[in-house]
Protein backbone atom coordinates (compact mmCIF):
# COMPACT_ATOMS: atom_id res chain seq x y z
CA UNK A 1 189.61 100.57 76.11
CA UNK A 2 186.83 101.15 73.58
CA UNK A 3 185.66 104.20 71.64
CA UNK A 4 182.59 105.24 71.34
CA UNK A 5 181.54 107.90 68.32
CA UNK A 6 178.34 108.71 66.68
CA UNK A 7 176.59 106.21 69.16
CA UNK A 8 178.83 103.27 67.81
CA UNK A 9 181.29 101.62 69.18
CA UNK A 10 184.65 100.58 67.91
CA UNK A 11 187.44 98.02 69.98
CA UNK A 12 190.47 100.08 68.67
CA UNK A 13 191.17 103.81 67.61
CA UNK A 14 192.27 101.76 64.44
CA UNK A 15 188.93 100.57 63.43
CA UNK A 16 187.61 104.13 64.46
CA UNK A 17 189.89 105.67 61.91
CA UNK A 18 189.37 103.16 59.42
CA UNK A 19 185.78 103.16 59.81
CA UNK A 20 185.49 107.51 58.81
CA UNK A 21 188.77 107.28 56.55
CA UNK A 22 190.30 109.11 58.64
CA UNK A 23 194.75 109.77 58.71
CA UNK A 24 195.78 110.08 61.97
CA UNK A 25 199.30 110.98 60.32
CA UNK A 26 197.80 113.73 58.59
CA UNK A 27 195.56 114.77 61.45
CA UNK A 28 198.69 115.54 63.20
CA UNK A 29 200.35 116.93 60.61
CA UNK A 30 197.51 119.64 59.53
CA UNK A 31 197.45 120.39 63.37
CA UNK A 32 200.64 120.98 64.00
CA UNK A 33 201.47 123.37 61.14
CA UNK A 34 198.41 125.25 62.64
């Protein structure tokens, strides 16, 4: 499955996240505390 953001396209959530420096760990930790 690929991922399309900001009309680009990435293979992998991976390259997504690594592409925007983005944490999913920390993503899912600032959501869940809310």
């Amino acid at each position: 499955m690929a991922y399309c953001y900001d009309g680009k396209t990435y293979e992998t959530i991976k390259e997504m996240a690594e592409e925007y420096g983005i944490d999913r760990q920390r993503i899912y930790s600032f959501r869940r505390r809310g």
